[in-house]
C-alpha atoms as a PDB file:
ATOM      1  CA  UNK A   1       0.000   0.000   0.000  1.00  0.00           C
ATOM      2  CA  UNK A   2       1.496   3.383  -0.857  1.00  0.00           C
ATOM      3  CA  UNK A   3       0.742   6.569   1.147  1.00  0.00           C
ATOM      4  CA  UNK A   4       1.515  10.338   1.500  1.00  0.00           C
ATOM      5  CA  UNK A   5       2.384  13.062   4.196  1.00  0.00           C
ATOM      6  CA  UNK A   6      -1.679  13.127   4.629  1.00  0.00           C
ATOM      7  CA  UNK A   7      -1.980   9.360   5.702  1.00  0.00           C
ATOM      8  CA  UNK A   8      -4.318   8.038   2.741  1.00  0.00           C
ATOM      9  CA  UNK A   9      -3.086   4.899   1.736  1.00  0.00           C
ATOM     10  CA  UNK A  10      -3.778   3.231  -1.712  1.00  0.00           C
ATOM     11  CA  UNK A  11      -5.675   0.176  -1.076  1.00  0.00           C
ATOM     12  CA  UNK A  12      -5.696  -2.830  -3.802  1.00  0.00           C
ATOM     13  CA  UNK A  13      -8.830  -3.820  -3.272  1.00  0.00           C
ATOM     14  CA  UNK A  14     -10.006  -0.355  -4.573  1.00  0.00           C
ATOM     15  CA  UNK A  15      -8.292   0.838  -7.324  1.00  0.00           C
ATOM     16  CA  UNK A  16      -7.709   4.762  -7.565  1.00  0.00           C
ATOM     17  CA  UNK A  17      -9.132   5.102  -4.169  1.00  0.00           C
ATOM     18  CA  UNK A  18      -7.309   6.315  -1.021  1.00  0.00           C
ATOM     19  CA  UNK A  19      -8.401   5.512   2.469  1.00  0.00           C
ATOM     20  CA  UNK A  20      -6.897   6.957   5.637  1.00  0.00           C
ATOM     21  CA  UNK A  21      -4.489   4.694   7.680  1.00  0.00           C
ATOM     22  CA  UNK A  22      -7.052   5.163  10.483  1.00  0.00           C
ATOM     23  CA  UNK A  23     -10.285   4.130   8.919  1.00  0.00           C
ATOM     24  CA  UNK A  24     -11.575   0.791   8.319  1.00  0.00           C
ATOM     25  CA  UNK A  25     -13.588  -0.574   5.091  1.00  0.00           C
ATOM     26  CA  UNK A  26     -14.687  -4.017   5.267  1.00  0.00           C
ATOM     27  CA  UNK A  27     -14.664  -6.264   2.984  1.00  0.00           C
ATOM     28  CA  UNK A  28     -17.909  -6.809   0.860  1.00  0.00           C
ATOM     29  CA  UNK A  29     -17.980  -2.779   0.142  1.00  0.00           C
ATOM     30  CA  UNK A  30     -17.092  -1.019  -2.972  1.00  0.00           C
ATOM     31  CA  UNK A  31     -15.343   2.354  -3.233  1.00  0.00           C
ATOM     32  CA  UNK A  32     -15.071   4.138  -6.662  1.00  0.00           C
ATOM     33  CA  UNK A  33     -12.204   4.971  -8.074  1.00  0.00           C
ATOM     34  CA  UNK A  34     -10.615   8.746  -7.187  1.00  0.00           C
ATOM     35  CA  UNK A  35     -13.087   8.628  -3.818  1.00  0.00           C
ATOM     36  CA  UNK A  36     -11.237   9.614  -0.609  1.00  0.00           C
ATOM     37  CA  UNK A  37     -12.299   8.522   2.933  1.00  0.00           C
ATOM     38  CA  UNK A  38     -10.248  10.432   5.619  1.00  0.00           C
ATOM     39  CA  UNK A  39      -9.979  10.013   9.531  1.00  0.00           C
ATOM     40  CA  UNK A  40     -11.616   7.780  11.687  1.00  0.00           C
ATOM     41  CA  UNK A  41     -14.524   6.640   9.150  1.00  0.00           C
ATOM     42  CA  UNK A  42     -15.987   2.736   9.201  1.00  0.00           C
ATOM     43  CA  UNK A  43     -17.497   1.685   5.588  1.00  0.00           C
ATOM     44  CA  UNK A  44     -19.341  -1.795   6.416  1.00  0.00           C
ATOM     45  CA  UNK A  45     -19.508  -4.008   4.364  1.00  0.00           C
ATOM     46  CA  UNK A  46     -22.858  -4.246   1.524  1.00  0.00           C
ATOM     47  CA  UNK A  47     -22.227  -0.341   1.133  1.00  0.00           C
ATOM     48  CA  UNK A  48     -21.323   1.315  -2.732  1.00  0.00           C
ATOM     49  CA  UNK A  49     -19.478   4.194  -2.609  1.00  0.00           C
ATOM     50  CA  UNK A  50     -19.322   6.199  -6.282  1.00  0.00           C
ATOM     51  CA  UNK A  51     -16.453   8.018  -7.766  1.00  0.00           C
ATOM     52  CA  UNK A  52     -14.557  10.944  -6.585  1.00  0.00           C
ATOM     53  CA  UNK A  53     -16.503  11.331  -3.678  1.00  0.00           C
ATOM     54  CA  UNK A  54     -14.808  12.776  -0.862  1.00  0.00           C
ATOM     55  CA  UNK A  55     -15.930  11.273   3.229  1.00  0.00           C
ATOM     56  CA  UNK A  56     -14.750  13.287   6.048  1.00  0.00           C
ATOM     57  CA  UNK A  57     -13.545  12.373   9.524  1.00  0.00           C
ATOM     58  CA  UNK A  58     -15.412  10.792  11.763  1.00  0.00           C
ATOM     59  CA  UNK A  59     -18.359   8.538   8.941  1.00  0.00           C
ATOM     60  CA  UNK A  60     -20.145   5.420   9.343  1.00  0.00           C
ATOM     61  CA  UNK A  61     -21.261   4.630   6.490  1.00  0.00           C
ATOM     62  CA  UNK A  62     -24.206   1.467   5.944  1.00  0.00           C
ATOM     63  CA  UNK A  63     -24.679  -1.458   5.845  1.00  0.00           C
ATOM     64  CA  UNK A  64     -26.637  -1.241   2.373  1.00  0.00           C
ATOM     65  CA  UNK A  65     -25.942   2.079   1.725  1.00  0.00           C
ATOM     66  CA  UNK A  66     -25.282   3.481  -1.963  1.00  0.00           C
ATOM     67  CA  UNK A  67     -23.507   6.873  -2.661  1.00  0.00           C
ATOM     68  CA  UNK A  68     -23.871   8.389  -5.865  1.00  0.00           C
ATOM     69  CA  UNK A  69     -20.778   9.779  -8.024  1.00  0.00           C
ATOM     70  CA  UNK A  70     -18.853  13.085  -6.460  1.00  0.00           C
ATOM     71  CA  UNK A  71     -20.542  13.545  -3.450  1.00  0.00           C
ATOM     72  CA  UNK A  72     -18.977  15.156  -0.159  1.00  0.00           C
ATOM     73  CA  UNK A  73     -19.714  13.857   2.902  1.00  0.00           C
ATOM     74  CA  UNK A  74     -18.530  15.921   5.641  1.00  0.00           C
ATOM     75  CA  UNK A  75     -17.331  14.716   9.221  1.00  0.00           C
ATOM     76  CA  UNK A  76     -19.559  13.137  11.915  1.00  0.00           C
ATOM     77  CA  UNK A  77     -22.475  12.309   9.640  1.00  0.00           C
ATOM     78  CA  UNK A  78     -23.686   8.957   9.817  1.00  0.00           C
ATOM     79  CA  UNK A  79     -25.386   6.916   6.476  1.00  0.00           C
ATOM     80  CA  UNK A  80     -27.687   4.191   8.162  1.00  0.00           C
ATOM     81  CA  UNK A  81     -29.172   1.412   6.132  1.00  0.00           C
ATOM     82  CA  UNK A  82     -32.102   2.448   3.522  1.00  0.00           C
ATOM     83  CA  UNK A  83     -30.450   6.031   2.986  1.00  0.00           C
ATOM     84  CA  UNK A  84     -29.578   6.356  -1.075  1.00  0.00           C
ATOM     85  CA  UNK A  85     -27.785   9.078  -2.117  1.00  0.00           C
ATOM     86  CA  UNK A  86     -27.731  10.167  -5.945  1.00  0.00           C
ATOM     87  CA  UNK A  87     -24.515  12.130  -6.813  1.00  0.00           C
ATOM     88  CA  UNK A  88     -23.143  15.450  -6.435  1.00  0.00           C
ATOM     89  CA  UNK A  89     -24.878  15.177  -2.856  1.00  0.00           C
ATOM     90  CA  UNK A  90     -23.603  17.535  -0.113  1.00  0.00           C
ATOM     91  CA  UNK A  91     -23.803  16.308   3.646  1.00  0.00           C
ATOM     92  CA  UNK A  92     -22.884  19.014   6.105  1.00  0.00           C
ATOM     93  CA  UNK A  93     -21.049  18.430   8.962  1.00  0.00           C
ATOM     94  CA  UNK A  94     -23.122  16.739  11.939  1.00  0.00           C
ATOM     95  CA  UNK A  95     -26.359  15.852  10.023  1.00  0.00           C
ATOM     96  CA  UNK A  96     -28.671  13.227  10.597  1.00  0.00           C
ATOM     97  CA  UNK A  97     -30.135  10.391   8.808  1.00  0.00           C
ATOM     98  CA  UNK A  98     -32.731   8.166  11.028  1.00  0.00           C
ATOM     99  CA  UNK A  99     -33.692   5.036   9.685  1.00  0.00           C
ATOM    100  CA  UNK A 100     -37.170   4.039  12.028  1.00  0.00           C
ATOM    101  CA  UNK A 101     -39.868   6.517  12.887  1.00  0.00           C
ATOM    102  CA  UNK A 102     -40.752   4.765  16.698  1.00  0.00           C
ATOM    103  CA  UNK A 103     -37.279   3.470  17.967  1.00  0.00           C
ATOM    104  CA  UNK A 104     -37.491   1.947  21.192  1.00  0.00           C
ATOM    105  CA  UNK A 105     -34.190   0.196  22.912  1.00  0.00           C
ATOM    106  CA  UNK A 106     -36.134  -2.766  24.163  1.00  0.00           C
ATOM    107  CA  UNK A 107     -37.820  -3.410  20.551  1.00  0.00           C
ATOM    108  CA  UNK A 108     -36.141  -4.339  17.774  1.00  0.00           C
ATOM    109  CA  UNK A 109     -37.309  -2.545  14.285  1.00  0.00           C
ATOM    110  CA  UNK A 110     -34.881  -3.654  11.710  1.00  0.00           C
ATOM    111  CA  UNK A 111     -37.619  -5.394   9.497  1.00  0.00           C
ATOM    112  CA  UNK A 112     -39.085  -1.490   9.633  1.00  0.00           C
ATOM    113  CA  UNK A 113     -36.125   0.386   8.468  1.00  0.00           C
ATOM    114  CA  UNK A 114     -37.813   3.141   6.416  1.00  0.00           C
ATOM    115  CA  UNK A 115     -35.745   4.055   2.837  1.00  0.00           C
ATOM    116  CA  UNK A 116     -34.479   8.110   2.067  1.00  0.00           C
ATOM    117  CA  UNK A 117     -33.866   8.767  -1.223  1.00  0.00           C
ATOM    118  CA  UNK A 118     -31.639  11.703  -1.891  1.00  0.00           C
ATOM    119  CA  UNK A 119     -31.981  12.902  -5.502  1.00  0.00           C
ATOM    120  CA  UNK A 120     -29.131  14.676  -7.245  1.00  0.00           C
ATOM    121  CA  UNK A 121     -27.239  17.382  -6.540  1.00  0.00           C
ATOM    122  CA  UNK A 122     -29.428  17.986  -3.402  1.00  0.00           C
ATOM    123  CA  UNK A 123     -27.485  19.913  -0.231  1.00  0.00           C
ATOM    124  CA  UNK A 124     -28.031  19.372   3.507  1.00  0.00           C
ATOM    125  CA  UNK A 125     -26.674  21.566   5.371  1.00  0.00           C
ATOM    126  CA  UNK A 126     -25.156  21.294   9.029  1.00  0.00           C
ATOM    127  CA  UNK A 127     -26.744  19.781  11.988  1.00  0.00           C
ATOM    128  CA  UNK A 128     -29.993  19.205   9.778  1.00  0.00           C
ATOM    129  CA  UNK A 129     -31.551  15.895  10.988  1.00  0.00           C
ATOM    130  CA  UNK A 130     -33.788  13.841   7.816  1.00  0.00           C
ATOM    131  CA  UNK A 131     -36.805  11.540   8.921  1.00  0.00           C
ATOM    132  CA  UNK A 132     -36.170   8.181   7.314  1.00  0.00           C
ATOM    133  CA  UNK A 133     -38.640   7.618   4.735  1.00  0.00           C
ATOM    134  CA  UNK A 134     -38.929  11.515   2.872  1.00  0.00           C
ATOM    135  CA  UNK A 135     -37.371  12.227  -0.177  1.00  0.00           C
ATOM    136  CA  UNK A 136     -35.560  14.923  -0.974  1.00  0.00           C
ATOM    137  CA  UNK A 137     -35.691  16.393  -3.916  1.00  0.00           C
ATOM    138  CA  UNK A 138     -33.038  16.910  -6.979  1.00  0.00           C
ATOM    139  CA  UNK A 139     -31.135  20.290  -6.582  1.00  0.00           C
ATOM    140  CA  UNK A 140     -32.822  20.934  -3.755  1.00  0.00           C
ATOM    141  CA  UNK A 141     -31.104  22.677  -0.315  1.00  0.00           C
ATOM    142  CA  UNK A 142     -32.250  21.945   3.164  1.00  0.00           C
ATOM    143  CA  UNK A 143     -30.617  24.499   5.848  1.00  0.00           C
ATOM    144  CA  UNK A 144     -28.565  24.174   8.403  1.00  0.00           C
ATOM    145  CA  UNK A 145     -30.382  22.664  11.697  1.00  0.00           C
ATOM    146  CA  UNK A 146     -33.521  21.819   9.849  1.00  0.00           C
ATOM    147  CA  UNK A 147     -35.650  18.599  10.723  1.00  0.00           C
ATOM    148  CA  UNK A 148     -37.322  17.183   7.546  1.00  0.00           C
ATOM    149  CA  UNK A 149     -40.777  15.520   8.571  1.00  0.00           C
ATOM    150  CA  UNK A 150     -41.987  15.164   4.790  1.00  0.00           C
ATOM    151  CA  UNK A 151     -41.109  14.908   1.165  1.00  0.00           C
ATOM    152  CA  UNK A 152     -39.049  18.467  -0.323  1.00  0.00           C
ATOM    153  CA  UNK A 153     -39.388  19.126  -4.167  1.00  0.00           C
ATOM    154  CA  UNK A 154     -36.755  19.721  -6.436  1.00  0.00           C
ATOM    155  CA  UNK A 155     -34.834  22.809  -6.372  1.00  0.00           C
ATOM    156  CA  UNK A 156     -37.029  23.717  -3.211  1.00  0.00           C
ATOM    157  CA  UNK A 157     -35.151  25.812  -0.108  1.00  0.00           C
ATOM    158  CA  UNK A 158     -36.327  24.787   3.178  1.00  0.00           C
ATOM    159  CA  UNK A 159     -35.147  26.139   6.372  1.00  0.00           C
ATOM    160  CA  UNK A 160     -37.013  25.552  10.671  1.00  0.00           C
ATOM    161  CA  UNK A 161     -38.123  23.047  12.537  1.00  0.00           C
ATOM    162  CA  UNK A 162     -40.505  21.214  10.942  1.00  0.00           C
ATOM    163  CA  UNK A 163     -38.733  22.255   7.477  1.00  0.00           C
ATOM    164  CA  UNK A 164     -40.909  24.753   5.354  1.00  0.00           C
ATOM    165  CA  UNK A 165     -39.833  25.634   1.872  1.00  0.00           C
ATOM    166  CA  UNK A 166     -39.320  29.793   1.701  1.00  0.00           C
ATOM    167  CA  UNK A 167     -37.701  29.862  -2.114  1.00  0.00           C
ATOM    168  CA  UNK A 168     -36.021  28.230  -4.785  1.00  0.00           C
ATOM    169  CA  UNK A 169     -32.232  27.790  -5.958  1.00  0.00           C
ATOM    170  CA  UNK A 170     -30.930  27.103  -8.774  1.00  0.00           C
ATOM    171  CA  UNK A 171     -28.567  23.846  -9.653  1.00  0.00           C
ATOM    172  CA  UNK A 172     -25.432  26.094  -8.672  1.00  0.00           C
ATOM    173  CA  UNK A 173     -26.789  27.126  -5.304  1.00  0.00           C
ATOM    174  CA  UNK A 174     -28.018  30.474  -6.045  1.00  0.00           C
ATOM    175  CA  UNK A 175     -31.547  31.516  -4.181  1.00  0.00           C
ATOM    176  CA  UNK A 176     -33.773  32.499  -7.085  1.00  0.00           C
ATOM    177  CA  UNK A 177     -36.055  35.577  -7.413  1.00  0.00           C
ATOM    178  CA  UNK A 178     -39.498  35.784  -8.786  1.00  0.00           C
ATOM    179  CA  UNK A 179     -37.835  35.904 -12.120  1.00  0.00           C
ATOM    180  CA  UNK A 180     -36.641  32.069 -11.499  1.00  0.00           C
ATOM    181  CA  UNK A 181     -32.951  32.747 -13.702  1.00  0.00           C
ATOM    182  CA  UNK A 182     -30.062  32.112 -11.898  1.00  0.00           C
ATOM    183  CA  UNK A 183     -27.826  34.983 -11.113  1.00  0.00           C
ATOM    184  CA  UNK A 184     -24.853  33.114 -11.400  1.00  0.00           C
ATOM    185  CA  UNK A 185     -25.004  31.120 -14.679  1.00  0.00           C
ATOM    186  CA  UNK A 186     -28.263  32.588 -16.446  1.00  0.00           C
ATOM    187  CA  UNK A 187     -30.454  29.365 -16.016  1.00  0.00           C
ATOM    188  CA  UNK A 188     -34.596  29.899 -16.325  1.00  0.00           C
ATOM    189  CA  UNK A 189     -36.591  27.778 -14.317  1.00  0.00           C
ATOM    190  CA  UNK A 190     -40.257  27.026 -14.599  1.00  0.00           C
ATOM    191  CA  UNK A 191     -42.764  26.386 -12.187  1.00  0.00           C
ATOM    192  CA  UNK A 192     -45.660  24.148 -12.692  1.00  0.00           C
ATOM    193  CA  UNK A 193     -48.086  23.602  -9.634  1.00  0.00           C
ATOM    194  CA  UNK A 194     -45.812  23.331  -6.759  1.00  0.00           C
ATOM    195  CA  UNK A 195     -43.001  21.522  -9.086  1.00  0.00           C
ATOM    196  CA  UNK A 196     -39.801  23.436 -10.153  1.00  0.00           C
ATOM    197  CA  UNK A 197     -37.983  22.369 -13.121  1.00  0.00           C
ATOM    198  CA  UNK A 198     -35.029  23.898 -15.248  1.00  0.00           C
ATOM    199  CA  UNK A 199     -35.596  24.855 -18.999  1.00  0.00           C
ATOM    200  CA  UNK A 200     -32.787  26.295 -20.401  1.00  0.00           C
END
């Protein structure tokens, strides 16, 4: 196994990965090629991991967990079994992912593990915690500390405790006015019902 001054190590079982000499990835999990998994993380086995992702310190990661293409998973977040990322997903530092709507200690509820489907491009910011079992939304951005208790559209901003969507952005980030063109790269956007969608 090579390594650098930063402590990733090339691993063989992953080609054109690099895994820090402190984390652990079992075998039985796949990591893409150009993907980096820093300090401290745990990738258990039955978990896919895309390419050129990039998973900070401190990540669990599944089991039966699948990460899109470039996504950035930042430290202390936690990917329980049932959540499905698409790529170019951001995870902030600290959120949450449940996976069972009425845990108890005493009662077991793996055969009620509840699925979250993360569409593309979609941003969570820091500390937000996401009820197992609502989508989110391509494009769309969910602000920091939020608690999502039901489904967010695509493209849709939603910020509080329970989440509530107060704008749109763009696929580069940008909050759009009531014009619905991105400031930043001249997109339009269209909306139709409650449904946002790009057209040009």
């Amino acid at each position: 196994m090579g390594t650098d001054k930063s402590g990733l190590l090339a691993d063989p079982r992953f080609p054109g990965a690099l895994i820090h000499r402190s984390s652990f990835v079992d075998d039985g999990a796949i990591v893409g090629a150009g993907t980096k998994i820093w300090h401290f993380c745990h990738i258990i086995a039955g978990t896919v991991i895309g390419k050129d992702c990039s998973i900070g310190q401190n990540v669990m990661i599944g089991p039966k967990v699948t990460i899109g293409d470039r996504c950035k998973i930042q430290n202390n977040v936690s990917l329980y079994e049932g959540v499905e990322l698409g790529s170019d997903v951001f995870c902030g530092p600290s959120c949450v992912f449940t996976n069972v709507l009425t845990p108890r200690a005493s009662v077991s509820r793996k055969s009620e593990f509840a699925p979250t489907v993360v569409g593309q491009g979609a941003t969570i910011g820091a500390n937000a915690t996401i009820v197992c079992g609502r989508p989110l939304g391509e494009w769309c951005m969910v602000g920091a500390g939020a608690v999502v208790t039901h489904r967010i559209p695509n493209f849709a901003l939603v910020v509080g405790n329970p989440a509530k969507r107060i704008g749109w952005v763009a696929k580069a980030g940008d909050r759009l006015g009531a014009d619905l063109v991105c400031p930043r790269t001249g997109e339009r956007y269209e909306l139709i019902g409650d449904e946002l969608r790009c057209v040009s």
